[in-house]
C-alpha atoms as a PDB file:
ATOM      1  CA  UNK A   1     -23.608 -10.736  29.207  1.00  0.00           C
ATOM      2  CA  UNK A   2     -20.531 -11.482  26.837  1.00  0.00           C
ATOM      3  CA  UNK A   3     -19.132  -7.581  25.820  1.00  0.00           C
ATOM      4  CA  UNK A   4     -19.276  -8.723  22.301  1.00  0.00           C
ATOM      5  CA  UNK A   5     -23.144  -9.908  22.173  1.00  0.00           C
ATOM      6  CA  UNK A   6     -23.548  -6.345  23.704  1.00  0.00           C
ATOM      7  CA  UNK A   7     -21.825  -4.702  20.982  1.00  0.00           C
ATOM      8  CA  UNK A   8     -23.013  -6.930  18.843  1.00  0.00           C
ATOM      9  CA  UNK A   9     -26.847  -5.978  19.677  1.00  0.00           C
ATOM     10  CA  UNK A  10     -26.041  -2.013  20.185  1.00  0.00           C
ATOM     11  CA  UNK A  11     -24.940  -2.386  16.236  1.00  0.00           C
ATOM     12  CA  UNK A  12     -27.560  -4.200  15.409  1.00  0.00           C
ATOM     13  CA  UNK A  13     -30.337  -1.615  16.492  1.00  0.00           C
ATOM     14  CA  UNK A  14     -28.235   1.320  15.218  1.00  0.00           C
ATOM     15  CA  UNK A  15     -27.473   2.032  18.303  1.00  0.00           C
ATOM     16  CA  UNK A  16     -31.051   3.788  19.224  1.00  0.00           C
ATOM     17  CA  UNK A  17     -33.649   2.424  21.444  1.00  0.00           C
ATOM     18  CA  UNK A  18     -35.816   0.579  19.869  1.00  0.00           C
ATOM     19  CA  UNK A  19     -38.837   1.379  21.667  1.00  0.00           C
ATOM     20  CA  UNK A  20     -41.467   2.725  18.750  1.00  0.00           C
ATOM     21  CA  UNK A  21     -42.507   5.608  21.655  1.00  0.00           C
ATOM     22  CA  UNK A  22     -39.414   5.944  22.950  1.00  0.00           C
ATOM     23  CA  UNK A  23     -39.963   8.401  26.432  1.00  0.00           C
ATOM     24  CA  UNK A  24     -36.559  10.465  25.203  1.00  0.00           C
ATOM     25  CA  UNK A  25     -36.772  10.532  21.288  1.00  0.00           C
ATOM     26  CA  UNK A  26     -34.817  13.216  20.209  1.00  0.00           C
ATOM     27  CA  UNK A  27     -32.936  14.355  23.472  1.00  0.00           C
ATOM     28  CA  UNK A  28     -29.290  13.521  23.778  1.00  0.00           C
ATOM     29  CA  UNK A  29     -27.181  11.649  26.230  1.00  0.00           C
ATOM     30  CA  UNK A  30     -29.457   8.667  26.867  1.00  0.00           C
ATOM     31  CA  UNK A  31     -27.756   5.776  28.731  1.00  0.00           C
ATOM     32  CA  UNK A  32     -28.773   2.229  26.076  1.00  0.00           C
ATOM     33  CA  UNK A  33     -29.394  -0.537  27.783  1.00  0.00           C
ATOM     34  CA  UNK A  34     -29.710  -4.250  26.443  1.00  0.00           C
ATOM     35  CA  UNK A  35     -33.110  -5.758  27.539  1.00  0.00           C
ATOM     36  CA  UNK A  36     -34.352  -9.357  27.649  1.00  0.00           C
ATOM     37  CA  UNK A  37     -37.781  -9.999  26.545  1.00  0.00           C
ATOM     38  CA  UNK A  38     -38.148 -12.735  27.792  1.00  0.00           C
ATOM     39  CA  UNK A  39     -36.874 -12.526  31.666  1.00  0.00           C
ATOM     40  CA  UNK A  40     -36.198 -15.732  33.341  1.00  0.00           C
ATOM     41  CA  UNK A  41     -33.006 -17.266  32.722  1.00  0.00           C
ATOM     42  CA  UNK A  42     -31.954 -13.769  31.095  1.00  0.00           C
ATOM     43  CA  UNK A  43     -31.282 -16.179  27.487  1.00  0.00           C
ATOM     44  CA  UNK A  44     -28.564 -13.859  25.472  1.00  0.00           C
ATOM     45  CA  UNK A  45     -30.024 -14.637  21.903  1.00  0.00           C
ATOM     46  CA  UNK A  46     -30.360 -11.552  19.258  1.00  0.00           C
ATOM     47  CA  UNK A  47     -34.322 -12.986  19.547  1.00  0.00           C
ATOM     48  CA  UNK A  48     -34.480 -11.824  23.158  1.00  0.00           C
ATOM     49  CA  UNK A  49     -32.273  -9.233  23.203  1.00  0.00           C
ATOM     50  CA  UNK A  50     -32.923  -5.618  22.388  1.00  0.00           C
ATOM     51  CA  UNK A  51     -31.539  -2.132  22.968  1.00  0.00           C
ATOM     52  CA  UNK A  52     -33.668   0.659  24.912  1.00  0.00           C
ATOM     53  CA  UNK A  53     -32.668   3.634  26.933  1.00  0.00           C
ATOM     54  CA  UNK A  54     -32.988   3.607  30.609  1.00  0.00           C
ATOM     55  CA  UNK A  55     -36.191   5.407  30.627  1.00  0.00           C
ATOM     56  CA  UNK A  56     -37.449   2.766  28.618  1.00  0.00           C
ATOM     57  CA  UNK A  57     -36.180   0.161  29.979  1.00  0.00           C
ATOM     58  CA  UNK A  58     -37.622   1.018  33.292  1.00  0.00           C
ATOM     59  CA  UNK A  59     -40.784   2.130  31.656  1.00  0.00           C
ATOM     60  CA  UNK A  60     -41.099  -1.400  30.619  1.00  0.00           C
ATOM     61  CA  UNK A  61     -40.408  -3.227  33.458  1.00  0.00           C
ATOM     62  CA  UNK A  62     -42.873  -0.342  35.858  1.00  0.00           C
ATOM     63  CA  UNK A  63     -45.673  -1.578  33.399  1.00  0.00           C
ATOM     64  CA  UNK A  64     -45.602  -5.161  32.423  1.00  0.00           C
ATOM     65  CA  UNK A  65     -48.837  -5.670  30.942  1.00  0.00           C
ATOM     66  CA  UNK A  66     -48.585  -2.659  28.465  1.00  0.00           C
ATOM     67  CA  UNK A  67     -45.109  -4.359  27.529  1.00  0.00           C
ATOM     68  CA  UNK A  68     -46.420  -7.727  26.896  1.00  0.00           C
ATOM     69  CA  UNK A  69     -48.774  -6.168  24.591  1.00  0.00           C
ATOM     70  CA  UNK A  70     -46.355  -4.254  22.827  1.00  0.00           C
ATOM     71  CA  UNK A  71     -44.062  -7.180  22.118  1.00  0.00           C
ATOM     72  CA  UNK A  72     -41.572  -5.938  24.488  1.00  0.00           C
ATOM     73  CA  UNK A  73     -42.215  -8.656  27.380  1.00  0.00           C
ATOM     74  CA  UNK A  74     -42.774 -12.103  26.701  1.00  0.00           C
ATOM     75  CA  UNK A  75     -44.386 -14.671  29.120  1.00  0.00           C
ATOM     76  CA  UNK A  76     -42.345 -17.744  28.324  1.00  0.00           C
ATOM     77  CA  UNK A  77     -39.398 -18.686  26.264  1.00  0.00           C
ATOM     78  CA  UNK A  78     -41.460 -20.610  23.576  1.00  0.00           C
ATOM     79  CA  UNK A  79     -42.797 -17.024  22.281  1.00  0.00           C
ATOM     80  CA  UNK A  80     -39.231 -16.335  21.575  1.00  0.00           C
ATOM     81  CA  UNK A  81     -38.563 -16.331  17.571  1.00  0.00           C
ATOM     82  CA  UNK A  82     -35.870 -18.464  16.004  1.00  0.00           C
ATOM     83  CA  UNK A  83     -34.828 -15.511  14.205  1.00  0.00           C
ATOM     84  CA  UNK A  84     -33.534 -11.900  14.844  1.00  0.00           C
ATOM     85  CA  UNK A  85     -34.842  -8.716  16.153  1.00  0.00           C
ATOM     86  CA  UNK A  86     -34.747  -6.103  13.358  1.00  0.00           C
ATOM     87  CA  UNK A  87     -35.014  -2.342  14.285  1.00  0.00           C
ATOM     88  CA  UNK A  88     -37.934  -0.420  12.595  1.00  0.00           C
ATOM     89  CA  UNK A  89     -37.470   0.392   8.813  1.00  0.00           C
ATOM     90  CA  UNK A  90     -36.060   4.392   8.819  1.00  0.00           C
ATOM     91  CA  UNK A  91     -37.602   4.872   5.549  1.00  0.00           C
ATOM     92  CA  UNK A  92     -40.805   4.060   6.847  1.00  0.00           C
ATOM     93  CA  UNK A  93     -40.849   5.621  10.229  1.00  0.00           C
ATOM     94  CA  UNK A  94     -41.387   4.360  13.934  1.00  0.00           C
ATOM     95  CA  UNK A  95     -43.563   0.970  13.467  1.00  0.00           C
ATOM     96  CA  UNK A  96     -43.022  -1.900  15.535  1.00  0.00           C
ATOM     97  CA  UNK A  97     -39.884  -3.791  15.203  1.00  0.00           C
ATOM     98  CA  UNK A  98     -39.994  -6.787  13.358  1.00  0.00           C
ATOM     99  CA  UNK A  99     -37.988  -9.988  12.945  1.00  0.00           C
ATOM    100  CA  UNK A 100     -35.623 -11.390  10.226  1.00  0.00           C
ATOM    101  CA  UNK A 101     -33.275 -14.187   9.559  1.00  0.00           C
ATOM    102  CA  UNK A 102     -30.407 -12.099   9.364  1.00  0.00           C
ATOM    103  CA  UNK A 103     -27.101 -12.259  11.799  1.00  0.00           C
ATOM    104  CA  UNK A 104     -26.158  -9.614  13.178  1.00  0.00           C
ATOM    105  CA  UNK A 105     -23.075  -9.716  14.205  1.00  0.00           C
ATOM    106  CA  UNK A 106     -21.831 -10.256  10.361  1.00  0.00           C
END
C-alpha cells in the first residue's frame, strides 16, 4: 500500500478506528491499522479501505461472520461502493459508518 493512500485514509477517519465498538475506546497508544473490506486482491480504494486498531483489526478477521454483518467484511468486490467511507458523525455519536461522495485526500 502506497504511503500516501495510507495517510490519506488515517486523515480521512480522523485518525481513530472506526470500529462503532471499538475493543480499546478510550485507552491510549493503540497501533491503527488500514483494513480491506473486501480481502482478495487487497483493492486500495477509500471504498475498501478503513482504519481500525490492532485489536480490531484482529477482532475482525478472528470472527468473520459477525464482521460481514457489521459491514466490516465484504464477500465480493461488487458489494464495494463507488463512493467513500465516511467515519461516524461526532455530533451524533458511535453509529455505523456511512458512505459519501467526497475525496478524501482533498
Amino acid at each position: 500500500m502506497d504511503a500516501e493512500f495510507r495517510i490519506g485514509i488515517l486523515r480521512r477517519d480522523g485518525w481513530s478506528c472506526q470500529r462503532p465498538d471499538c475493543l480499546t475506546a478510550g485507552r491510549g497508544g493503540r497501533k491503527l491499522e488500514i483494513h480491506h473490506r473486501y480481502r482478495p486482491g487487497r483493492i486500495d480504494t477509500p471504498a475498501n479501505c478503513i482504519t481500525l486498531c490492532s485489536a480490531c483489526h484482529a477482532d475482525v478477521h478472528n470472527h468473520p461472520e459477525r464482521s460481514y454483518e457489521d459491514g466490516l467484511l465484504i464477500r465480493s468486490s461488487g458489494e464495494l461502493p463507488t463512493v467513500a467511507w465516511l467515519p461516524p458523525d461526532p455530533d451524533v455519536g458511535r453509529s455505523l459508518p456511512k458512505f459519501s461522495s467526497l475525496d478524501p485526500f482533498k
